[in-house]
Protein backbone atom coordinates (compact mmCIF):
# COMPACT_ATOMS: atom_id res chain seq x y z
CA UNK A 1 0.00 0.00 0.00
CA UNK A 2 1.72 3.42 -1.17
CA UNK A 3 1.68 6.43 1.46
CA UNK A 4 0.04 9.47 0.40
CA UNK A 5 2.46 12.55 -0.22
CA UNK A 6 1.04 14.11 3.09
CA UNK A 7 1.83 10.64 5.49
CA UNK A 8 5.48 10.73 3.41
CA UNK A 9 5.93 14.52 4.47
CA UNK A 10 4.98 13.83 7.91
CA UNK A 11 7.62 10.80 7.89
CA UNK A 12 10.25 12.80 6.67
CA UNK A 13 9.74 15.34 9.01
CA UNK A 14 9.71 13.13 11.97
CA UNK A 15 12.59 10.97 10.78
CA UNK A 16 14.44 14.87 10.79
CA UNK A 17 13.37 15.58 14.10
CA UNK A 18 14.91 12.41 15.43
CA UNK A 19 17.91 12.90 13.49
CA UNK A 20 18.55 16.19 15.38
CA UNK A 21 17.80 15.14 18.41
CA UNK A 22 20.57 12.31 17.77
CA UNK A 23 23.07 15.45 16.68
CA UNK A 24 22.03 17.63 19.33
CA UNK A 25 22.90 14.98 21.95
CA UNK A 26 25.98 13.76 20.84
CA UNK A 27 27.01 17.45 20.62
CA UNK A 28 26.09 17.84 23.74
CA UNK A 29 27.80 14.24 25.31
CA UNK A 30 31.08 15.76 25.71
CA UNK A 31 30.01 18.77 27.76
CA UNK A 32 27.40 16.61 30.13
CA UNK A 33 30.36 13.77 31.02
CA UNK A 34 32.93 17.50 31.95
CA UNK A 35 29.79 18.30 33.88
CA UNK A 36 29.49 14.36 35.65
CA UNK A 37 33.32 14.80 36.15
CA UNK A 38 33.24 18.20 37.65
CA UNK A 39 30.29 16.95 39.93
CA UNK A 40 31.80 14.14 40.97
CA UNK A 41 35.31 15.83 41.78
CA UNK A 42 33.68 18.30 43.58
CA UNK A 43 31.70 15.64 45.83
CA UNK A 44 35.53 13.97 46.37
CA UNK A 45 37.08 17.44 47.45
CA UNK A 46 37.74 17.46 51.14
CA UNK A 47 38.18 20.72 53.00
CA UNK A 48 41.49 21.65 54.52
CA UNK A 49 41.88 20.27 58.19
CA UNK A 50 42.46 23.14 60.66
CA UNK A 51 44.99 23.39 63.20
CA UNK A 52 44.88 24.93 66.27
CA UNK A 53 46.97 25.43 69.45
CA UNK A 54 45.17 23.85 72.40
CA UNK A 55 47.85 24.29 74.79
CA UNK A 56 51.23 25.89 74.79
CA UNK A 57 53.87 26.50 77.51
CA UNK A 58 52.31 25.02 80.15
CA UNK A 59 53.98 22.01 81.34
CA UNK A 60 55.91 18.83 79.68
CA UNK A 61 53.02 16.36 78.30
CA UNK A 62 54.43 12.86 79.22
CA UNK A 63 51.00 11.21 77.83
CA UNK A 64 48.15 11.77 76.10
CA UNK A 65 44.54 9.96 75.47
CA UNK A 66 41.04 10.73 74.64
CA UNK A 67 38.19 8.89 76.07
CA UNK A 68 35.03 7.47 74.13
CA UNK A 69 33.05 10.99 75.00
CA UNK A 70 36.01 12.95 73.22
CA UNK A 71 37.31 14.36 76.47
CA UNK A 72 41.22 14.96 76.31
CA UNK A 73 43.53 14.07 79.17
CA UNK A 74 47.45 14.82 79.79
CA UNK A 75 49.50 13.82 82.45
CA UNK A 76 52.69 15.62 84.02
CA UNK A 77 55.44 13.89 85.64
CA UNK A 78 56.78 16.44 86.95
CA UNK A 79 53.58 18.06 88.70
CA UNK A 80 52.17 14.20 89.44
CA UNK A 81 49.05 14.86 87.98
CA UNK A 82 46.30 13.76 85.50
CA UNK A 83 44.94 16.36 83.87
CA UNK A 84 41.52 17.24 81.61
CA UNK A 85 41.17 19.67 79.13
CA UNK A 86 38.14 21.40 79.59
CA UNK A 87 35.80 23.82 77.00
CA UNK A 88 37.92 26.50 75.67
CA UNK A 89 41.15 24.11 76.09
CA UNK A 90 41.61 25.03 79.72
CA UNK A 91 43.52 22.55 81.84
CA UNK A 92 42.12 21.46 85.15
CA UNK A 93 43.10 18.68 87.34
CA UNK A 94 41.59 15.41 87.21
CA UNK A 95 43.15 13.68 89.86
CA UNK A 96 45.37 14.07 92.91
CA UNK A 97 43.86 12.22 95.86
CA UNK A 98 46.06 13.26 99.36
CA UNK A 99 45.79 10.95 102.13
CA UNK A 100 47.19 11.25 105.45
CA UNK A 101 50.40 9.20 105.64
CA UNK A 102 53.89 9.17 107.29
CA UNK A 103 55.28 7.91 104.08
CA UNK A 104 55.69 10.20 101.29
CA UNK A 105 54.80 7.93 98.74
CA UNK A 106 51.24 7.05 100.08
CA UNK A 107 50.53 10.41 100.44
CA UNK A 108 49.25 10.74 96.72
CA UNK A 109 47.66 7.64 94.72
CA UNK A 110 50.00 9.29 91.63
CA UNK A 111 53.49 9.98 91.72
CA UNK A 112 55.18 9.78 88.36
CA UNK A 113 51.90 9.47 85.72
CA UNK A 114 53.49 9.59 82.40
CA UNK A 115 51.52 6.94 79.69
CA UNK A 116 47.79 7.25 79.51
CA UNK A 117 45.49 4.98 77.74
CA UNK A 118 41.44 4.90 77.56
CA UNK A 119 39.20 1.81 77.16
CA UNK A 120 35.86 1.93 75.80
CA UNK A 121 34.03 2.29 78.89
CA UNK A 122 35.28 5.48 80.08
CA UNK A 123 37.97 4.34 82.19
CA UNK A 124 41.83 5.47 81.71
CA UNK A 125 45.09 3.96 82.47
CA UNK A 126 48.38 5.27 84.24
CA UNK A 127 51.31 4.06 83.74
CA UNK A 128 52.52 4.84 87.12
CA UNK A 129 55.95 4.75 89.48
CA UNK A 130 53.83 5.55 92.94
CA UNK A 131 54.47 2.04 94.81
CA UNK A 132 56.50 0.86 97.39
CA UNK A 133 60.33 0.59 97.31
CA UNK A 134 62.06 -2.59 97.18
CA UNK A 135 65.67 -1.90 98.10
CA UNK A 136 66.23 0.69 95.46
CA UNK A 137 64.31 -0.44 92.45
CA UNK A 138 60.81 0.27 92.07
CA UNK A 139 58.64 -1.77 90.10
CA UNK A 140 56.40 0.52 87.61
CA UNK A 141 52.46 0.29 88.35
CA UNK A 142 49.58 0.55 85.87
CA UNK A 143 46.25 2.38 87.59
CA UNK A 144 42.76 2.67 86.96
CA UNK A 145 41.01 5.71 86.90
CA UNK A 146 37.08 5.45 86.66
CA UNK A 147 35.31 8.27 85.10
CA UNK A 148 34.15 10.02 88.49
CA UNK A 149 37.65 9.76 89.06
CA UNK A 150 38.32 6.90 91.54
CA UNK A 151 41.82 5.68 91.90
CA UNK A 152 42.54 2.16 91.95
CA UNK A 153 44.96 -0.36 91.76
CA UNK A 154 44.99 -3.26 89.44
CA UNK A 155 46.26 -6.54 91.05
CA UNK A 156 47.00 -8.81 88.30
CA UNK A 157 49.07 -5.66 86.86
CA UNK A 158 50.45 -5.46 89.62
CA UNK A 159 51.93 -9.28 89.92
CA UNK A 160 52.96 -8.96 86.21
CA UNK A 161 55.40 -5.76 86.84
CA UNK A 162 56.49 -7.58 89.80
CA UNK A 163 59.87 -9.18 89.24
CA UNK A 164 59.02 -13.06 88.40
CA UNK A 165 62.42 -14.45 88.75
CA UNK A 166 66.18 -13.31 90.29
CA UNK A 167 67.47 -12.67 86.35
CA UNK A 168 63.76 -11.21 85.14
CA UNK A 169 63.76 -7.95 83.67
CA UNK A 170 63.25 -4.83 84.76
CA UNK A 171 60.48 -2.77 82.33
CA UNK A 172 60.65 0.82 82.12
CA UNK A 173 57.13 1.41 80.39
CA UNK A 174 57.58 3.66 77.86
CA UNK A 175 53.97 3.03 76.20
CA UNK A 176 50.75 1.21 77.66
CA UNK A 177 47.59 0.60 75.64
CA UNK A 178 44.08 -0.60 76.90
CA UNK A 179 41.29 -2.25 74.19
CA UNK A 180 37.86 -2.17 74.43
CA UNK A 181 37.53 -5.16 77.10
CA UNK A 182 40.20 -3.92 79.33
CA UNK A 183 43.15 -6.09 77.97
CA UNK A 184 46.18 -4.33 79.10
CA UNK A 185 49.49 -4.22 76.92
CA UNK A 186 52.73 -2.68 78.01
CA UNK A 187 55.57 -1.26 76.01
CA UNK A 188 59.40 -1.53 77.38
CA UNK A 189 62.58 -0.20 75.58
CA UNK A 190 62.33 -3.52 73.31
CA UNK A 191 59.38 -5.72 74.05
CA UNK A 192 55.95 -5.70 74.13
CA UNK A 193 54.02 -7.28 76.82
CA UNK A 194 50.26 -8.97 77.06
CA UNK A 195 49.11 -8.50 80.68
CA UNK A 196 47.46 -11.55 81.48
CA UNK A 197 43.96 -11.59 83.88
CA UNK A 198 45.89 -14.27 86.33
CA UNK A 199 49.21 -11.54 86.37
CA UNK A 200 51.50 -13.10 84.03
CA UNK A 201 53.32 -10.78 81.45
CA UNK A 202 53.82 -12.06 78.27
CA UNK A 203 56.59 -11.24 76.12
CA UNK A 204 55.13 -10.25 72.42
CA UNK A 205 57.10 -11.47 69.19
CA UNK A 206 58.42 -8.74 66.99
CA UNK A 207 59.08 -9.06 63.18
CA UNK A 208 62.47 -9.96 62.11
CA UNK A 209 65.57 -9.85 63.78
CA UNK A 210 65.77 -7.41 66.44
CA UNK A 211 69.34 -4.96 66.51
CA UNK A 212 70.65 -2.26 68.75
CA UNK A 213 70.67 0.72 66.48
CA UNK A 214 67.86 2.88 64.12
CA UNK A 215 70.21 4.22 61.56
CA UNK A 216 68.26 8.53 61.13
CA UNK A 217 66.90 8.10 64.54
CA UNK A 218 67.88 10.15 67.69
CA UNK A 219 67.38 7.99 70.60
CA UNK A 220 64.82 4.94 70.75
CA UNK A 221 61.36 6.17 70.21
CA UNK A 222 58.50 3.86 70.91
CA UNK A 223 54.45 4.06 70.86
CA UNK A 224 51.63 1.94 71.15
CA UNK A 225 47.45 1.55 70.09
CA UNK A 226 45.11 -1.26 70.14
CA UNK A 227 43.30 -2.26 66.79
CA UNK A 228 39.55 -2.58 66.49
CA UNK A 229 39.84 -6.36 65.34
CA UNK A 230 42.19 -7.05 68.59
CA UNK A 231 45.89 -6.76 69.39
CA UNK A 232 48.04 -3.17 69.04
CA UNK A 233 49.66 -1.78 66.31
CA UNK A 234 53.42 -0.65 67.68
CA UNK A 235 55.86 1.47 66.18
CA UNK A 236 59.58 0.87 67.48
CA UNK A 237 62.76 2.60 65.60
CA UNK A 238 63.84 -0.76 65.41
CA UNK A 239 61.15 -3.23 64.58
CA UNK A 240 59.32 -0.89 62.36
CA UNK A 241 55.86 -0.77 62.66
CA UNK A 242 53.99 -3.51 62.67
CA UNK A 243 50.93 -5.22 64.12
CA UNK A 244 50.20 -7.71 66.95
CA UNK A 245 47.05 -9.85 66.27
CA UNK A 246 44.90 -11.62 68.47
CA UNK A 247 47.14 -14.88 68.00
CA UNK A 248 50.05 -13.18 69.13
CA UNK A 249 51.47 -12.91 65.85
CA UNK A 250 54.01 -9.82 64.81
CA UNK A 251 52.97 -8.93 61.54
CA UNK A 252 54.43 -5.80 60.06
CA UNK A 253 52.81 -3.19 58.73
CA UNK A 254 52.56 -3.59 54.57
CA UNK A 255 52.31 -0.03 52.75
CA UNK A 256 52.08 1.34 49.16
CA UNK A 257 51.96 5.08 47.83
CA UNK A 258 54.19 6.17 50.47
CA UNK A 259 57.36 8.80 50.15
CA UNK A 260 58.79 7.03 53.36
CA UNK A 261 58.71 2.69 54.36
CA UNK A 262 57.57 1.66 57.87
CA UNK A 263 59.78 -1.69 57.46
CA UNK A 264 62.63 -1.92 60.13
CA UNK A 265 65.90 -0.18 59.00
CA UNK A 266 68.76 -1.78 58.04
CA UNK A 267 71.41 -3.32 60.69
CA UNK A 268 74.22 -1.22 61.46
CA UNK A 269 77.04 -1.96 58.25
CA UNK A 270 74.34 -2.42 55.75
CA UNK A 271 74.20 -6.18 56.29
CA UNK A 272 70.59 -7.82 54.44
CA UNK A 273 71.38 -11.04 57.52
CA UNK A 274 70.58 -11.94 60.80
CA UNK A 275 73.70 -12.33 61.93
CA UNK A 276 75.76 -8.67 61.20
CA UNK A 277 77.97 -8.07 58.08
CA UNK A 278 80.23 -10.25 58.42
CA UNK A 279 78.56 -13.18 57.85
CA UNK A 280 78.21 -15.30 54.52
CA UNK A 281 74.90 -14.44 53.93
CA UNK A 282 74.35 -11.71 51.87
CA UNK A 283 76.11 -9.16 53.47
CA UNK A 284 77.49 -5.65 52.03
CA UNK A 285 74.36 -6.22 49.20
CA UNK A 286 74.15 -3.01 47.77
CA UNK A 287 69.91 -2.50 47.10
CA UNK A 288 67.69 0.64 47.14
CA UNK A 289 65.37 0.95 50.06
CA UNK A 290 62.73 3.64 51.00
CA UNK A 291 64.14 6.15 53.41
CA UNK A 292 62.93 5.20 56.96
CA UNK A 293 59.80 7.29 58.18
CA UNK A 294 60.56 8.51 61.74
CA UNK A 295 57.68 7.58 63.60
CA UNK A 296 57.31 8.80 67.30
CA UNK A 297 53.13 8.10 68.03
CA UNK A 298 50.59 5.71 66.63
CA UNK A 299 46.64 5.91 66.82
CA UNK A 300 44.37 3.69 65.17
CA UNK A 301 40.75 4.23 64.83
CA UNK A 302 37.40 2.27 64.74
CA UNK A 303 37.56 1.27 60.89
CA UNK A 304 41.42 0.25 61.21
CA UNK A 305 43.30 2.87 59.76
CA UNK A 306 46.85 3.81 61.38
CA UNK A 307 47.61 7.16 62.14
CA UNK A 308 51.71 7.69 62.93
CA UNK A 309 53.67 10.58 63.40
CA UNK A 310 56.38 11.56 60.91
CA UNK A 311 58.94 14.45 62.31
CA UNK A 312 56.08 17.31 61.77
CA UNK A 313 53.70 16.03 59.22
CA UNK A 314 50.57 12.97 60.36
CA UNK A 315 50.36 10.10 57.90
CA UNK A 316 47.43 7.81 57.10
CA UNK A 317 47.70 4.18 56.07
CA UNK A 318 44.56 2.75 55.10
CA UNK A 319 42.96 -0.88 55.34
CA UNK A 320 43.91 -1.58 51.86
CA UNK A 321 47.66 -0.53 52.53
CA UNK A 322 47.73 2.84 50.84
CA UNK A 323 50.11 5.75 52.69
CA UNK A 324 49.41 9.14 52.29
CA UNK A 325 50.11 12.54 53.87
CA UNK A 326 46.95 13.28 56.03
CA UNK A 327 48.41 16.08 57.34
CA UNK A 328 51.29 18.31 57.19
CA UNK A 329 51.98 22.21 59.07
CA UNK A 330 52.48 24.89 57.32
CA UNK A 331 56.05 26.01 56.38
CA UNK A 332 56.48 28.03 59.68
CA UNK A 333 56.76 24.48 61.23
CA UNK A 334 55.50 23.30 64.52
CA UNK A 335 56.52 26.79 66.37
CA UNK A 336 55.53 27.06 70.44
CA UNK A 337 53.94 30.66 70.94
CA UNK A 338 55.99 30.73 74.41
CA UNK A 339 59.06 28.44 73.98
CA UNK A 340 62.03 29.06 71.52
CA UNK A 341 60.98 28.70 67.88
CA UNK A 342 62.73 24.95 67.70
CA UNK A 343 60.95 22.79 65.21
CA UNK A 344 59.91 19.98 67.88
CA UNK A 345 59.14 16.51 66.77
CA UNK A 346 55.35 14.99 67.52
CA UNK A 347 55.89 12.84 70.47
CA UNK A 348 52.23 12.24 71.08
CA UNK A 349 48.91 11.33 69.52
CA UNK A 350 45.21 10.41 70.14
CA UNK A 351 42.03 10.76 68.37
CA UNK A 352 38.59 11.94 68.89
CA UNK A 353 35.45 10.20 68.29
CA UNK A 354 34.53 12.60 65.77
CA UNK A 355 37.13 12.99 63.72
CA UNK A 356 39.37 14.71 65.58
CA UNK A 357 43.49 14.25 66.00
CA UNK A 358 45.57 15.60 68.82
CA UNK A 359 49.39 15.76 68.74
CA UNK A 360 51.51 17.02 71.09
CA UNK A 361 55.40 18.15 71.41
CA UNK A 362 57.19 18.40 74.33
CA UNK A 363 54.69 21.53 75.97
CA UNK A 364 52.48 22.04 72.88
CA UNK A 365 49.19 20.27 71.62
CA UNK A 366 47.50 20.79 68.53
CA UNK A 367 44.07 19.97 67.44
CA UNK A 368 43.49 18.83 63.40
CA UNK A 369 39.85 18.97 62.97
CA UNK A 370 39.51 17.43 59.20
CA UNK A 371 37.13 18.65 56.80
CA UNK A 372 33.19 17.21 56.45
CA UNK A 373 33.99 15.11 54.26
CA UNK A 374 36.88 13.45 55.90
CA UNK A 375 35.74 12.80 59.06
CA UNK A 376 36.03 9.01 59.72
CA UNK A 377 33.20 7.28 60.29
């Protein structure tokens, strides 16, 4: 059946419409993916983290922890207190119980509070050196301190800082860390300790083979944080940094992307073996490795990710492995308002429940608040 010259006009004229509606939009595909890319890189763009003094001057911050409501404690050797800082970043003492005593050392329930942990239920932990003497050692003591602020001692700490044999050593905690449960680890100069409920200690593996000297360190730095899935995550100048899981496994940290490597640094004499350069093995090897990162504080959050300190700049190191710079200061460096304009190291670390990370130097903390849109979650 042949179309009528009208139905063939109205055809044509369709089949024309169509075909510039097919021009029109593939004229128009190359400007409506910029616009999908330019949408989508603008929902990607985090805001610059701020930084802000919180404290400066005031005293030397031997530890540093935030409970689960986001409140931030210090403690000061030196003053043998806890302290919390309060709204507008005003320091206020937490605890310093006096009792009446003949004995100097039971006078306070703190005497020499340097590492500070918090669990998951409010609670923080002291490392502590307020205990009796024994001759003239005295044996470190981990403390509880309950949110109204209640003192107490820990007995099956206390039985695993005890001395357990004639040739045991002695542990200077440098680090302690507390998980969700209560499960207290302890960092010496070298090991890592599990502080059993029955008051054992229990010497933690560590990756490798363990020697005496960090080469680009200045004296033995050491920190400490407990992973959501279980175990800590420890960073030692010698080990590297590297994870203890629940099996009591040292596993070390793996990491891509990154300017810097968390593996342990080479032996002194630039030996690749166990047993020092002059050995058979394959000693002398001359191979290209990552410049050490100098790593002074760890924090880990809820989903896993590392945080660790690296001279003045805060690096991230997601699930997947990926390093990055999370945050670096500006170029006037990490300069006290009251002290000498040194550039300090970050010595200290802990992070808020909203997003927030505090680092400290010797007297000064600083408060990153990241952008919306990368807060963790």
């Amino acid at each position: 059946m042949t179309a009528e010259p009208s139905e063939r006009r109205s055809i044509s004229l369709s089949l024309a419409l169509v075909a510039a509606a097919i021009a029109t939009a593939a004229c128009q595909m190359p400007r409506w993916a910029a616009m999908a890319a330019q949408s989508e890189q603008r929902s990607r763009a985090v805001p610059a983290a701020q930084q802000e003094v919180i404290e400066d001057g005031k005293d030397i911050i031997d530890g540093m922890t935030v409970d689960a409501r986001g409140t931030l404690y210090v403690s000061s050797r030196r003053e043998d207190r806890v302290y919390v800082m309060s709204a507008g970043a005003r320091r206020s003492e937490f605890i310093r119980e006096v009792v009446r005593s003949d004995d100097p050392l039971k006078r306070v329930n703190l005497i020499i509070p340097h590492a500070l942990s918090a669990d998951g239920q409010g609670n923080i932990y002291v490392a502590d050196h307020s205990n009796d003497d024994h001759g003239c050692i005295r044996y470190p003591r981990i403390k509880k301190i309950t949110p109204d602020g209640t003192v107490t001692r820990l007995a099956h700490a206390d039985a695993a800082m005890e001395y357990q044999s004639i040739t045991d050593q002695y542990i200077n905690i440098a680090a302690i860390a507390s998980d969700r449960a209560g499960q207290l680890y302890v960092q010496g100069d070298d090991d890592t300790y599990k502080i059993s409920g029955t008051g054992k200690r229990i010497r933690l593996p560590v990756p490798g083979s363990a020697h005496k000297h960090a080469p680009g360190t200045l004296g033995l730095s050491r920190s400490m944080a407990t992973h959501p899935d279980g175990g800590v995550v420890v960073a030692h100048s010698q080990h590297g940094v590297y994870r203890i899981t629940p099996d009591e496994r040292a596993v070390p940290v793996a990491t891509h992307g990154g300017d810097c490597s968390l593996a342990a640094p080479d032996a002194p004499g630039g030996s690749m073996c166990a047993g020092g350069a002059n050995t058979a093995c394959r000693a002398a090897v001359n191979v290209t490795r990552a410049v050490s990162c100098k790593i002074s504080a760890v924090a880990v959050d809820a989903r896993g990710r590392i945080f660790l300190t690296d001279n003045t700049r805060i690096l991230q190191v997601d699930t997947d492995g990926k390093m990055s710079t999370y945050f670096r200061f500006d170029n006037t460096g990490l300069l006290p308002r009251q002290n000498r304009p040194v550039q300090y190291d970050l010595t200290e670390m802990a992070l808020g429940p909203r997003g927030e990370i505090y680092v400290a130097t010797d007297m000064t903390i600083y408060k990153i608040t990241p952008g919306e849109s990368s807060r963790r979650r």
